[in-house]
PDB file of N, CA and C in Angstrom:
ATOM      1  N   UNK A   1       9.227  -6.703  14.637  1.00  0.00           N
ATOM      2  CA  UNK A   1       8.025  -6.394  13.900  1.00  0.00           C
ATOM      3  C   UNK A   1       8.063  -4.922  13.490  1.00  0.00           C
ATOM      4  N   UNK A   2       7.613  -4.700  12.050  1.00  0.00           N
ATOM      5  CA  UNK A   2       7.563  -3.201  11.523  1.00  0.00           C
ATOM      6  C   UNK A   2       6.149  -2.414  12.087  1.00  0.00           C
ATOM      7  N   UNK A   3       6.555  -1.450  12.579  1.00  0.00           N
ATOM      8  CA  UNK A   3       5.716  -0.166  13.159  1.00  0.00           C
ATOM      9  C   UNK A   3       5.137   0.044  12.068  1.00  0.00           C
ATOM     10  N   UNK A   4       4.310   0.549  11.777  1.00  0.00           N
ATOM     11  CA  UNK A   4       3.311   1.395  10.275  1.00  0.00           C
ATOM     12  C   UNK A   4       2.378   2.427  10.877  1.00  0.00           C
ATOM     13  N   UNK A   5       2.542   3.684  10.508  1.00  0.00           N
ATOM     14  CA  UNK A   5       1.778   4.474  10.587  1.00  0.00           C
ATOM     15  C   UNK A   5       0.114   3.958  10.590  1.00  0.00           C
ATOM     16  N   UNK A   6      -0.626   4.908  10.446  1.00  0.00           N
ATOM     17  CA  UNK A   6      -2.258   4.145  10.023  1.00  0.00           C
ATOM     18  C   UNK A   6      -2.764   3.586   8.934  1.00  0.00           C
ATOM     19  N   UNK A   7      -2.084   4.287   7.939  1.00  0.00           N
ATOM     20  CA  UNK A   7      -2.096   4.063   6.641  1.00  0.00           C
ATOM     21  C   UNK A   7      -1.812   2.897   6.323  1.00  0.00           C
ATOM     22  N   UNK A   8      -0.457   2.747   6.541  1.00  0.00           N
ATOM     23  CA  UNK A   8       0.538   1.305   6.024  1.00  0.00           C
ATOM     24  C   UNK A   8      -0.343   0.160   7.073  1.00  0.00           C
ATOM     25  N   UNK A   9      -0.232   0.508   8.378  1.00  0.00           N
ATOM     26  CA  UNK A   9      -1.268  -0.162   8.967  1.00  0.00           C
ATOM     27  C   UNK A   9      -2.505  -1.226   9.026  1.00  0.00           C
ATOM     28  N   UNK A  10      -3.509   0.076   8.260  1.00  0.00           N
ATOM     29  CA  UNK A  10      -4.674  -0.465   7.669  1.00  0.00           C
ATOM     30  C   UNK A  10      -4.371  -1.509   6.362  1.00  0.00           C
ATOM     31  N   UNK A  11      -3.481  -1.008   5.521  1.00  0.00           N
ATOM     32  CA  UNK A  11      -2.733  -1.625   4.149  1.00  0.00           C
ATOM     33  C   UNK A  11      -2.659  -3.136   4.936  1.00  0.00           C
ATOM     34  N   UNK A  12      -1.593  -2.982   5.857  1.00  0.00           N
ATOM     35  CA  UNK A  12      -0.895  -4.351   5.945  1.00  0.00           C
ATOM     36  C   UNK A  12      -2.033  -5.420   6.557  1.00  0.00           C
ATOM     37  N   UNK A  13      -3.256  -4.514   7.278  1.00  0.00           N
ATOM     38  CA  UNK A  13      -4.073  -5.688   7.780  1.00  0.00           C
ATOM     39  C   UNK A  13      -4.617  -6.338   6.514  1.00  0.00           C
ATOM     40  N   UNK A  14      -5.125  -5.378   5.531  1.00  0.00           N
ATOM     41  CA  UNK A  14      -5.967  -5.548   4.366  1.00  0.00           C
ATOM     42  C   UNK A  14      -5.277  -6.676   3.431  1.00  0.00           C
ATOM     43  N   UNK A  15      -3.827  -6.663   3.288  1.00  0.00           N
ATOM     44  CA  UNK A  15      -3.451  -7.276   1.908  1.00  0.00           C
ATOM     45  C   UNK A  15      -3.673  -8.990   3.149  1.00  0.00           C
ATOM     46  N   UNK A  16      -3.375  -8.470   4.639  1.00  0.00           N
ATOM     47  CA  UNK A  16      -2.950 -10.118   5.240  1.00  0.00           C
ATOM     48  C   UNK A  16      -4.244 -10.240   4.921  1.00  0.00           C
ATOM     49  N   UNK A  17      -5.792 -10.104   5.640  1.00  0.00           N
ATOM     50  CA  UNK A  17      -6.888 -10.472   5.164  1.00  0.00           C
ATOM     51  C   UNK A  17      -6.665 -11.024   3.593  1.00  0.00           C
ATOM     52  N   UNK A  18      -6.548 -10.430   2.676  1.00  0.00           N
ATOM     53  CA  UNK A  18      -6.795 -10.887   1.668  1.00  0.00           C
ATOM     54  C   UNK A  18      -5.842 -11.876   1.211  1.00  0.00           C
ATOM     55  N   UNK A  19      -4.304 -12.463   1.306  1.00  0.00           N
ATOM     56  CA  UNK A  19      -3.481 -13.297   1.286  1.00  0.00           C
ATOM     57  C   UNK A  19      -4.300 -14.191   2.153  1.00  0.00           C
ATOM     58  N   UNK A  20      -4.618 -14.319   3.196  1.00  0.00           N
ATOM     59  CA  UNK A  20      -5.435 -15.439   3.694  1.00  0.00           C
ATOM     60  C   UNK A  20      -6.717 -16.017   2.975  1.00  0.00           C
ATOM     61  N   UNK A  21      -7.666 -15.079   2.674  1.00  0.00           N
ATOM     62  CA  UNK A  21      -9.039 -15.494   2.125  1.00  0.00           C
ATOM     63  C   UNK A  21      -8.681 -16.192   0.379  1.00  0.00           C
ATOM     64  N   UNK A  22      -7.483 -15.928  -0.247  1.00  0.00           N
ATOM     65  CA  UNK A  22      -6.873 -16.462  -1.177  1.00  0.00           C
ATOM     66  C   UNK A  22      -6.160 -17.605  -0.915  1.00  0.00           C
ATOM     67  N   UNK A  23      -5.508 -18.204   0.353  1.00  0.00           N
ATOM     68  CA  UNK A  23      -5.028 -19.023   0.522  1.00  0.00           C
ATOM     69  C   UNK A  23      -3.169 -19.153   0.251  1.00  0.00           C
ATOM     70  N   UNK A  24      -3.246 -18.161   0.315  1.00  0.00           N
ATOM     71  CA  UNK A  24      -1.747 -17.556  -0.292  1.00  0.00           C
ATOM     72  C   UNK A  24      -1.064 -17.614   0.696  1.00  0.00           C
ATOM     73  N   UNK A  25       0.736 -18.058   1.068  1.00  0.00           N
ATOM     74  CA  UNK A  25       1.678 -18.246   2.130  1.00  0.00           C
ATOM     75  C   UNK A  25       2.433 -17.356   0.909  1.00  0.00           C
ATOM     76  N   UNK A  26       2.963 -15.735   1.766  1.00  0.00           N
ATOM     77  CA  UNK A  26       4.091 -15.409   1.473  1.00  0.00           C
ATOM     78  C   UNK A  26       5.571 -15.841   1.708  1.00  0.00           C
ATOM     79  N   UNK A  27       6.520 -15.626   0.445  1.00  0.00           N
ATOM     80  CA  UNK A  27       8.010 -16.270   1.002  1.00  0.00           C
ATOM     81  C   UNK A  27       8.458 -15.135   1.611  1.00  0.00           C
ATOM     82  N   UNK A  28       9.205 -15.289   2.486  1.00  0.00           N
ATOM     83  CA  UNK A  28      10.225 -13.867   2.927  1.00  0.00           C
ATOM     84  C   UNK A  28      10.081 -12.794   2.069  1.00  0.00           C
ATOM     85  N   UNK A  29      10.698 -13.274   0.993  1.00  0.00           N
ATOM     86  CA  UNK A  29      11.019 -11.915  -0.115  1.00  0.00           C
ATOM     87  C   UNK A  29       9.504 -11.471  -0.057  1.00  0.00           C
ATOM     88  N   UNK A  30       8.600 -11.769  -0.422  1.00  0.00           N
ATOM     89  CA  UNK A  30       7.261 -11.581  -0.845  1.00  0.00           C
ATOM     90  C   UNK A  30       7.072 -10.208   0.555  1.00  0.00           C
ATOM     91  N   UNK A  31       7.043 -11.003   1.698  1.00  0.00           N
ATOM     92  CA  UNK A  31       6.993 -10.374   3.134  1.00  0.00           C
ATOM     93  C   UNK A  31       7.434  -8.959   3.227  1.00  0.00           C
ATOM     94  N   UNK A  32       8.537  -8.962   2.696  1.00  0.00           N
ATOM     95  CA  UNK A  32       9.374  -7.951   2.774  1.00  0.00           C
ATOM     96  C   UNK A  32       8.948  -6.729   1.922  1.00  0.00           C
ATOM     97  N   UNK A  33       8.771  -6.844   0.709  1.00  0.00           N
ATOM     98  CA  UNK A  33       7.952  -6.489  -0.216  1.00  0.00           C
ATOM     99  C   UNK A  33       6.539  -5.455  -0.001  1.00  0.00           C
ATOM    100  N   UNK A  34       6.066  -7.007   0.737  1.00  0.00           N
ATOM    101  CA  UNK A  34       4.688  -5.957   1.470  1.00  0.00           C
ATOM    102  C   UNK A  34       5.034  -4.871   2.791  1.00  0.00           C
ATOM    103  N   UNK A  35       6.162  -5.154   3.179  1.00  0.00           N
ATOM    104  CA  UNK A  35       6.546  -4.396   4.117  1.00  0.00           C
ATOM    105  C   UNK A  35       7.009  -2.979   3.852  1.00  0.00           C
ATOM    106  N   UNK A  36       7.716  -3.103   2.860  1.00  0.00           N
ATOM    107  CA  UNK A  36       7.744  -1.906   1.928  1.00  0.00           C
ATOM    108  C   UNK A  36       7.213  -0.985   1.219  1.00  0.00           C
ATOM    109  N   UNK A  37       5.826  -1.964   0.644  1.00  0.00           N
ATOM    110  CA  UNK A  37       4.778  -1.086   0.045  1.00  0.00           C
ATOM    111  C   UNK A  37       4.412  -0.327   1.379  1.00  0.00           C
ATOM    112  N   UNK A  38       3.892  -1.045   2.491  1.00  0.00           N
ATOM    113  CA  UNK A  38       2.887  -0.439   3.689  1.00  0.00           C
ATOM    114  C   UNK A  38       4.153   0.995   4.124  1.00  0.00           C
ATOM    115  N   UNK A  39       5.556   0.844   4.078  1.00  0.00           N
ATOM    116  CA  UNK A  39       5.856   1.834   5.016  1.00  0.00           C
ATOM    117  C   UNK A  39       5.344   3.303   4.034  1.00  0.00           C
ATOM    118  N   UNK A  40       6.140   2.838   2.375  1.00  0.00           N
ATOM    119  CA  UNK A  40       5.791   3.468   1.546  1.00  0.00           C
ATOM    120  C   UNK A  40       4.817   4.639   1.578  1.00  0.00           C
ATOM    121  N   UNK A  41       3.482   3.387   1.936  1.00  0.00           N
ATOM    122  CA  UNK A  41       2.602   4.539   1.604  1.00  0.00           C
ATOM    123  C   UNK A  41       2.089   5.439   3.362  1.00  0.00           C
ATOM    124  N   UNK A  42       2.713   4.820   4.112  1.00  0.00           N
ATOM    125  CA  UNK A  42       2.952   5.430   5.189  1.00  0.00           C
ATOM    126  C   UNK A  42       3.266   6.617   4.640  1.00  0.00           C
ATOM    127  N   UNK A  43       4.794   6.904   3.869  1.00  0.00           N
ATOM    128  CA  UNK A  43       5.418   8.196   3.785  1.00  0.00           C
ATOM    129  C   UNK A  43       4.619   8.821   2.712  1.00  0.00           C
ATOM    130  N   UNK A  44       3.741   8.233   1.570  1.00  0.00           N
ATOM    131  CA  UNK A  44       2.477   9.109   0.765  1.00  0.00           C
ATOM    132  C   UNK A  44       1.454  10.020   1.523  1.00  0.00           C
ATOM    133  N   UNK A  45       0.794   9.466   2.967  1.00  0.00           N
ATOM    134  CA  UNK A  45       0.227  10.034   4.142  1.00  0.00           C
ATOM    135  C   UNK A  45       1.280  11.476   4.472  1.00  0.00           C
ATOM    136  N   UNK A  46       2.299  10.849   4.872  1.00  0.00           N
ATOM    137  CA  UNK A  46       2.615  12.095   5.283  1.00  0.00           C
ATOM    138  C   UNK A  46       3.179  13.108   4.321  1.00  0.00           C
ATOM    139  N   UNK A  47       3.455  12.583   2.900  1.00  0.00           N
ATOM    140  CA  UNK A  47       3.683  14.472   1.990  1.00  0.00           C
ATOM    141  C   UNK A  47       2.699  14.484   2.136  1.00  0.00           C
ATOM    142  N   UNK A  48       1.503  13.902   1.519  1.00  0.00           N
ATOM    143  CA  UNK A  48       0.026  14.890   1.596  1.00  0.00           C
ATOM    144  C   UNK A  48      -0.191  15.295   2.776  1.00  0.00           C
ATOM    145  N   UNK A  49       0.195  14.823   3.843  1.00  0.00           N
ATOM    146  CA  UNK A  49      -0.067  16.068   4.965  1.00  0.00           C
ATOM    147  C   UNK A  49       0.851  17.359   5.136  1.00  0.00           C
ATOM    148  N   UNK A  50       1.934  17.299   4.621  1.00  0.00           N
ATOM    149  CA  UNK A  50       2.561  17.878   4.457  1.00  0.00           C
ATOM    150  C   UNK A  50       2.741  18.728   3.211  1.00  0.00           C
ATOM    151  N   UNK A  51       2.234  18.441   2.189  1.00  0.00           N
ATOM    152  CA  UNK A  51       1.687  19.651   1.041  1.00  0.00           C
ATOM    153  C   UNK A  51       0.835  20.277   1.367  1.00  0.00           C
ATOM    154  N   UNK A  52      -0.104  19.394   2.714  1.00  0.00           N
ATOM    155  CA  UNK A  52      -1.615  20.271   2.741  1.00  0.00           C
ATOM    156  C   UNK A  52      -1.049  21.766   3.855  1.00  0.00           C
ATOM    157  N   UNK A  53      -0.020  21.669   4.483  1.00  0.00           N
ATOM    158  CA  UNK A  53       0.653  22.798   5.571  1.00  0.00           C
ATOM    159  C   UNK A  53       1.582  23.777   5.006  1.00  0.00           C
ATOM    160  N   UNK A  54       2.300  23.058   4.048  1.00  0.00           N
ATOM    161  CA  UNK A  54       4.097  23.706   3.751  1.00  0.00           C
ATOM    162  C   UNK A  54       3.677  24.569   2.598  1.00  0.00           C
ATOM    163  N   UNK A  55       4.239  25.665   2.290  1.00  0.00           N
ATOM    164  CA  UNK A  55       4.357  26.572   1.580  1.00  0.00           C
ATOM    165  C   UNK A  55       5.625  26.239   0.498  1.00  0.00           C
ATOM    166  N   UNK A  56       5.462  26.669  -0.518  1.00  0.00           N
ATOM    167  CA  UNK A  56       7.054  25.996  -1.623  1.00  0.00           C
ATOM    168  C   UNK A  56       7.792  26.921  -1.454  1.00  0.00           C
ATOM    169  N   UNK A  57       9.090  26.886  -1.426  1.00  0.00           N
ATOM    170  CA  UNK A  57      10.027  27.392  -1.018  1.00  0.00           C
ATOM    171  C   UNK A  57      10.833  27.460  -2.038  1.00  0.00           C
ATOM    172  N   UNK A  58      11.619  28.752  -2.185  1.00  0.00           N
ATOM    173  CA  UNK A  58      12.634  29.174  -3.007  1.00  0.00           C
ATOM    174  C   UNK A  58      13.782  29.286  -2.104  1.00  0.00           C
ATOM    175  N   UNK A  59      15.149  29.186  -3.313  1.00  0.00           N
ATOM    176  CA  UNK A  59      16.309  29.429  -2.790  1.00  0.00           C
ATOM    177  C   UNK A  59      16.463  30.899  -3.239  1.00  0.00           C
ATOM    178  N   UNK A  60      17.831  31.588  -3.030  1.00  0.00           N
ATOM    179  CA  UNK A  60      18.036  32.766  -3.049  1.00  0.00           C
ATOM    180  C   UNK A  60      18.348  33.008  -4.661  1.00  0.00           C
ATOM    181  N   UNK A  61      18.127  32.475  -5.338  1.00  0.00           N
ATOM    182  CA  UNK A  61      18.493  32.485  -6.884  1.00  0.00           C
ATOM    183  C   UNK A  61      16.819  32.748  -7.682  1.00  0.00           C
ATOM    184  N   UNK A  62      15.896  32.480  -6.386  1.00  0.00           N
ATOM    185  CA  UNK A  62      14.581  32.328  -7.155  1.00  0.00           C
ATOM    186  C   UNK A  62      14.188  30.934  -8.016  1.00  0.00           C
ATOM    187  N   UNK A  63      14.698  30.034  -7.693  1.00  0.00           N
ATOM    188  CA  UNK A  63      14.522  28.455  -8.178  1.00  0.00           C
ATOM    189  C   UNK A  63      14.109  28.135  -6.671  1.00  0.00           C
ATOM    190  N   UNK A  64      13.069  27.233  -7.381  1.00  0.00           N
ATOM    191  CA  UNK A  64      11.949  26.292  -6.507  1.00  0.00           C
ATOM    192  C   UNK A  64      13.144  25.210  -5.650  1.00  0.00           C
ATOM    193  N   UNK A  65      12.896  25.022  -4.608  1.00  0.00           N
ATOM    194  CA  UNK A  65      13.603  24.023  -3.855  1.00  0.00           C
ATOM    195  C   UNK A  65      12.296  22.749  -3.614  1.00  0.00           C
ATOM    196  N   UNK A  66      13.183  21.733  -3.604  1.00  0.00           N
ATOM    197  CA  UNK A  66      12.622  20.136  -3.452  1.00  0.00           C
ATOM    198  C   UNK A  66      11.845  20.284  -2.655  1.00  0.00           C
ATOM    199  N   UNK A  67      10.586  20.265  -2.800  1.00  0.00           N
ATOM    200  CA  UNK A  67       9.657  20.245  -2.262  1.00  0.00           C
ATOM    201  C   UNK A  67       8.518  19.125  -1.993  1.00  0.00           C
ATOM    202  N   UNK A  68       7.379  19.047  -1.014  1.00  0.00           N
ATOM    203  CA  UNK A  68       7.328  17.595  -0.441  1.00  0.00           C
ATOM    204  C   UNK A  68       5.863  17.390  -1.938  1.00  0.00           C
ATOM    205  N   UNK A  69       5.775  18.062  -2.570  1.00  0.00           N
ATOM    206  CA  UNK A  69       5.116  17.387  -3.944  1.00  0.00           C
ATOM    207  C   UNK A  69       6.219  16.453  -4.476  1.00  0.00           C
ATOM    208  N   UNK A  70       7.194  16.961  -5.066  1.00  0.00           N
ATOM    209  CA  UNK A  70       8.303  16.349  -5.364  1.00  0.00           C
ATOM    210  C   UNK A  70       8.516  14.903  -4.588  1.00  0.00           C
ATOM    211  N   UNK A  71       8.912  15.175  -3.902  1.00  0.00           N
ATOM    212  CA  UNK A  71       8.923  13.876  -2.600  1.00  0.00           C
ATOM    213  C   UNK A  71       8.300  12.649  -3.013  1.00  0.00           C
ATOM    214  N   UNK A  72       6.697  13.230  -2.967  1.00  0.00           N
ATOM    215  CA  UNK A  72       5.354  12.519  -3.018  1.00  0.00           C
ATOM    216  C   UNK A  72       5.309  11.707  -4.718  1.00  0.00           C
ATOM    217  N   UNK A  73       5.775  12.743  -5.479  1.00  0.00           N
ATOM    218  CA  UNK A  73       6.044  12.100  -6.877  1.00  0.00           C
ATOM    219  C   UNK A  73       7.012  10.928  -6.796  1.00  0.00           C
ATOM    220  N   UNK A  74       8.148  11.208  -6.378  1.00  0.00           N
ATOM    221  CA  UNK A  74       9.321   9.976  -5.717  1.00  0.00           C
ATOM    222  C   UNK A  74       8.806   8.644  -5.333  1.00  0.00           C
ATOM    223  N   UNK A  75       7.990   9.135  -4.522  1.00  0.00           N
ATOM    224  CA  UNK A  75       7.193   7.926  -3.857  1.00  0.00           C
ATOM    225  C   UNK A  75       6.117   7.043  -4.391  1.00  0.00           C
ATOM    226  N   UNK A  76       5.469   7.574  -4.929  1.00  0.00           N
ATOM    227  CA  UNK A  76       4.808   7.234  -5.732  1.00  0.00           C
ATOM    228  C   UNK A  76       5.663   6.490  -6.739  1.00  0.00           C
ATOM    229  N   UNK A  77       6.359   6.688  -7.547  1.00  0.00           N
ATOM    230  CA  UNK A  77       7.179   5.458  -8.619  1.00  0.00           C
ATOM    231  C   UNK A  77       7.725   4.471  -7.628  1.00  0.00           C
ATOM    232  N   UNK A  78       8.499   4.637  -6.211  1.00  0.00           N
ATOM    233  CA  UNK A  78       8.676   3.965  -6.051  1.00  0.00           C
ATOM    234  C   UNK A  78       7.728   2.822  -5.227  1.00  0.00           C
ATOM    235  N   UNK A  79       6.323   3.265  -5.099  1.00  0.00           N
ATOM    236  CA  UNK A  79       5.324   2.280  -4.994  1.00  0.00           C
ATOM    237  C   UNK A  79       4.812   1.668  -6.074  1.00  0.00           C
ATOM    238  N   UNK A  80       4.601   2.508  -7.276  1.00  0.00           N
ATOM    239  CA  UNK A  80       4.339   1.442  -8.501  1.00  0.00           C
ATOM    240  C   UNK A  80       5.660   0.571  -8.692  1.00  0.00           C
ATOM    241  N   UNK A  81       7.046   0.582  -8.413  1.00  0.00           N
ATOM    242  CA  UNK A  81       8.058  -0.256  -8.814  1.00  0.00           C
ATOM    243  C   UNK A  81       8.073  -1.496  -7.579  1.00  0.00           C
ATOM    244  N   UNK A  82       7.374  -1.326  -6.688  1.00  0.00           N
ATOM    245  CA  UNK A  82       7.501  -1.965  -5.281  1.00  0.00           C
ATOM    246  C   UNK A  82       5.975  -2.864  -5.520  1.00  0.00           C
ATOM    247  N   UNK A  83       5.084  -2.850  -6.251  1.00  0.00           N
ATOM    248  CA  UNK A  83       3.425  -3.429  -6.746  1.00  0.00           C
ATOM    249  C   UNK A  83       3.771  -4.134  -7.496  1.00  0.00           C
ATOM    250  N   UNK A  84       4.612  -3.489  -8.431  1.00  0.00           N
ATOM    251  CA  UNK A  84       5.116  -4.917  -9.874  1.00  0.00           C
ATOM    252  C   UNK A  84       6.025  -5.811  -9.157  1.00  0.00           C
ATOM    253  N   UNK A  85       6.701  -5.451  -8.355  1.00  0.00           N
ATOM    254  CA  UNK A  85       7.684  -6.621  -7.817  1.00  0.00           C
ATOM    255  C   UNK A  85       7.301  -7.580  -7.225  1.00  0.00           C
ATOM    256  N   UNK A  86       5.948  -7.436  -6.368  1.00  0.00           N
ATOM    257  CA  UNK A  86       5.217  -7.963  -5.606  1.00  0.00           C
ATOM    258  C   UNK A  86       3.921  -8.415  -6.492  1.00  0.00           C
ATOM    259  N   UNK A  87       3.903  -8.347  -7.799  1.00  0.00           N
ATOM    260  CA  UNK A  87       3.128  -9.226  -8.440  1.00  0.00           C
ATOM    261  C   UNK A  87       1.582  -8.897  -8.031  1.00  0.00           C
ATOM    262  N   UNK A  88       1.505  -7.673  -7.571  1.00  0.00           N
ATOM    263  CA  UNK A  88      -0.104  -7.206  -7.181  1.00  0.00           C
ATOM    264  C   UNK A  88      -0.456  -6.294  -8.289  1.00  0.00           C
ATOM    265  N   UNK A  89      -1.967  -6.166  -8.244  1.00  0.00           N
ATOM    266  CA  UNK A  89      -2.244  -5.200  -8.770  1.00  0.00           C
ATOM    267  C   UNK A  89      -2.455  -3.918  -8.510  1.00  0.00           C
ATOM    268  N   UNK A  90      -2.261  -3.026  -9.162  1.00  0.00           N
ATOM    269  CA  UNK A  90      -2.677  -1.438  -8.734  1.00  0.00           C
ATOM    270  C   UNK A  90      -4.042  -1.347  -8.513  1.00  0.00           C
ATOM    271  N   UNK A  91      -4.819  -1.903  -9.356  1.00  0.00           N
ATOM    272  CA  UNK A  91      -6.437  -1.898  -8.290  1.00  0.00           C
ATOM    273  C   UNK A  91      -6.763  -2.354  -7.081  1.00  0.00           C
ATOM    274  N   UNK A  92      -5.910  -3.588  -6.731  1.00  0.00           N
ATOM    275  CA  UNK A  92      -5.943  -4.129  -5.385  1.00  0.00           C
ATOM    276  C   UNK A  92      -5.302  -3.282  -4.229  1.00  0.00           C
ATOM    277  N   UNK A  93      -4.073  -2.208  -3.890  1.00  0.00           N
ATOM    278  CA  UNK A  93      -3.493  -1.695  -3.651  1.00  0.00           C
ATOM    279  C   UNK A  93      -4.544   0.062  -3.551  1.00  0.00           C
ATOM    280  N   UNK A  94      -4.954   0.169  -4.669  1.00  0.00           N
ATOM    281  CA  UNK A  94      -6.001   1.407  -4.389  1.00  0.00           C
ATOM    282  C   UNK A  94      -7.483   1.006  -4.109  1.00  0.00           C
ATOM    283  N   UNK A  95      -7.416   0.083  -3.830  1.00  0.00           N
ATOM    284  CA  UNK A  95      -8.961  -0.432  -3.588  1.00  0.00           C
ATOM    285  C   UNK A  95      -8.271  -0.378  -1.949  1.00  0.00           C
ATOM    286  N   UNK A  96      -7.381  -1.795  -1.243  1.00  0.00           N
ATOM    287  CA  UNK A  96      -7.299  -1.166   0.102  1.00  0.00           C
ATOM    288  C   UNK A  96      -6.806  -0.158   0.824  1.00  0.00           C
ATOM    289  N   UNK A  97      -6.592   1.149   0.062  1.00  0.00           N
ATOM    290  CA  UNK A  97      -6.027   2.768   0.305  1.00  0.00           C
ATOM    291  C   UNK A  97      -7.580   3.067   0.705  1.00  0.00           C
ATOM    292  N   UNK A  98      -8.130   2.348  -0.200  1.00  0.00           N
ATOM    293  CA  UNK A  98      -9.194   3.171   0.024  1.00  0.00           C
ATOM    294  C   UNK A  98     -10.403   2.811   0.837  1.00  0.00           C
ATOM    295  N   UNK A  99      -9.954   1.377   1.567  1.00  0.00           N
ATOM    296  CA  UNK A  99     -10.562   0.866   2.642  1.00  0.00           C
ATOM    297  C   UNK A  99     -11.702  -0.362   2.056  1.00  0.00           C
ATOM    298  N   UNK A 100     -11.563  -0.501   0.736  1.00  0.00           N
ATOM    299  CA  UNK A 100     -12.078  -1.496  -0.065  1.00  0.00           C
ATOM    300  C   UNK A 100     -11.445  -2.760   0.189  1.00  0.00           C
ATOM    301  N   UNK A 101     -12.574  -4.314   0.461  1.00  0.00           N
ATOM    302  CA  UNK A 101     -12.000  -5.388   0.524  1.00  0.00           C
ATOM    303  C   UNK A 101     -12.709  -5.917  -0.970  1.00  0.00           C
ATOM    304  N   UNK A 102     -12.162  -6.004  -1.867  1.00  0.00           N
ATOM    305  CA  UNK A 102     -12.689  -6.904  -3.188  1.00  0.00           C
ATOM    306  C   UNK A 102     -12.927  -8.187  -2.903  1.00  0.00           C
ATOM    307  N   UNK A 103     -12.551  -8.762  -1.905  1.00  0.00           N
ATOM    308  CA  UNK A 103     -12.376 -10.228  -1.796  1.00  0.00           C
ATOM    309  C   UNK A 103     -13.037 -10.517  -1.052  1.00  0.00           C
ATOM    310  N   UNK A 104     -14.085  -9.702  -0.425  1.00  0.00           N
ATOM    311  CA  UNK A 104     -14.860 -10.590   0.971  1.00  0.00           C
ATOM    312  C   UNK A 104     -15.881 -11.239   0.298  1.00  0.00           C
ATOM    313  N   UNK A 105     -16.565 -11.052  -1.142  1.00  0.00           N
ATOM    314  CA  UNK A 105     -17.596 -11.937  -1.516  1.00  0.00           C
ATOM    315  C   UNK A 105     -17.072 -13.155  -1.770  1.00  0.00           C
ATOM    316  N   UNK A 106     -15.578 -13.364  -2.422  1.00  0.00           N
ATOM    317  CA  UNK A 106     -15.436 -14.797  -2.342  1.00  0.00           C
ATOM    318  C   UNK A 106     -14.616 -15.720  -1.473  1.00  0.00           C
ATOM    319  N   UNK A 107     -14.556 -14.908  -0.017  1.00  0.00           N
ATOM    320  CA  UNK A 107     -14.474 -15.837   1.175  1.00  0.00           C
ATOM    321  C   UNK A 107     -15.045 -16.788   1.525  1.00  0.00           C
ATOM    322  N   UNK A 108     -16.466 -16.571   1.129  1.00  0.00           N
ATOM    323  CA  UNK A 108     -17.138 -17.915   1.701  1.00  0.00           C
ATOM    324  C   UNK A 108     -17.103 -19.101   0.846  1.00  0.00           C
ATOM    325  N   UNK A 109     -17.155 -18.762  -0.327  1.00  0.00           N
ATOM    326  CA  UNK A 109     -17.041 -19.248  -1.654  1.00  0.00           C
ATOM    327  C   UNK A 109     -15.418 -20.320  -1.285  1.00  0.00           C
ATOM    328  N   UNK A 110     -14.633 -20.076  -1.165  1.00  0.00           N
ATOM    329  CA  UNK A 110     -12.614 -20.409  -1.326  1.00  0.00           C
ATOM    330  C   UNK A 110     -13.281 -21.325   0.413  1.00  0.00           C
ATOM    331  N   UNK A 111     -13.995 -21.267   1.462  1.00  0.00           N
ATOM    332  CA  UNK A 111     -14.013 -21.488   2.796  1.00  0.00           C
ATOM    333  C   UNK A 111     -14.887 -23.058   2.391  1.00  0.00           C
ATOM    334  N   UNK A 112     -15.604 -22.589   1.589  1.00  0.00           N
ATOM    335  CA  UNK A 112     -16.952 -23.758   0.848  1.00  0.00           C
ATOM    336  C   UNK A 112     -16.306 -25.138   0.566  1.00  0.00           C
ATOM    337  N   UNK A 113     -15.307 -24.490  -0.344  1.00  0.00           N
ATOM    338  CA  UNK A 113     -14.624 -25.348  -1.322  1.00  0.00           C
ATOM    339  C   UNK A 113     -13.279 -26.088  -1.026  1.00  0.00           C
ATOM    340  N   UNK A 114     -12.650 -25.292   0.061  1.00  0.00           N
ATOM    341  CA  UNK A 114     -11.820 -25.653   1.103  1.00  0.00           C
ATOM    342  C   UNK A 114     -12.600 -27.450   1.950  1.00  0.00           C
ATOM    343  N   UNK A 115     -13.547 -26.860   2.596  1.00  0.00           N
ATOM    344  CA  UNK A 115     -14.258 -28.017   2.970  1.00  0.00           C
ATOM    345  C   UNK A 115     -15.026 -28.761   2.429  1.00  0.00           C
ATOM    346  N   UNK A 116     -15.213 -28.930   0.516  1.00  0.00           N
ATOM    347  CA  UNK A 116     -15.603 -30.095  -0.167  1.00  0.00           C
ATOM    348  C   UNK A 116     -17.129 -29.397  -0.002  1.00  0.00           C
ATOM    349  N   UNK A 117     -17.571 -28.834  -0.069  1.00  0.00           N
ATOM    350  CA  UNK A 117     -19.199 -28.038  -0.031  1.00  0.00           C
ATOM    351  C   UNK A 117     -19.062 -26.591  -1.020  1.00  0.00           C
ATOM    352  N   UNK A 118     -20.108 -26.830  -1.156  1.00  0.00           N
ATOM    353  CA  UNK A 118     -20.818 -25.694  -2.218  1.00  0.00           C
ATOM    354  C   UNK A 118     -20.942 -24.452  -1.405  1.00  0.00           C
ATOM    355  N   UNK A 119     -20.564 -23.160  -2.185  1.00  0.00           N
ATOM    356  CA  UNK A 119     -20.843 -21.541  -1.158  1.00  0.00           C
ATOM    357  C   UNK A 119     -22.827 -21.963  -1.474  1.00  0.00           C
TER     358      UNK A 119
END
């Protein structure tokens, strides 16, 4: 089982909540996928904690060295390239960053209809 920071963490409870209340069975690949986004933004947590401490740094030529903005930019494409693969949306993905469930109003609704009854 993959470790996740708090971030990826919270992520990975959020998308399973919501793959369930949708009724959705991921395949492996799919799995994997989400496993990737969550470490991902695990490592987004930590440049921004780490831009919020580190000072930018030059080499001895006076050119900027790779710095964890840089990083954070990196990461970032490779979470939008890791969202399209996984067939999610970027609102769904910054909605649970941001501790947003879009989907709990139509849980009861998908639970209703599951059992042949009206929400």
């Amino acid at each position: 089982m993959t470790r996740f920071g708090k971030a990826g963490q919270r992520l990975a409870e959020q998308l399973g909540e919501y793959f369930d209340s949708q009724d959705l069975e991921l395949t492996p690949h799919e799995r994997a996928l989400v496993t990737e986004i969550c470490l991902t933004v695990d490592r987004l947590d930590l440049c921004a904690k780490m831009i919020a401490i580190s000072p930018i740094e030059y080499n001895s030529e006076g050119q900027k060295m790779k710095d964890w903005m840089t990083e954070e930019r990196n990461q970032r494409l490779v979470l939008a390239r890791l969202i399209k693969s996984a067939n999610l949306s970027t609102e769904i993905v910054d909605a649970f960053a941001h501790g947003a469930k879009p989907w709990s109003s139509r849980r009861s609704e998908n639970k209703a209809r599951k059992q042949g009854g009206a929400a």
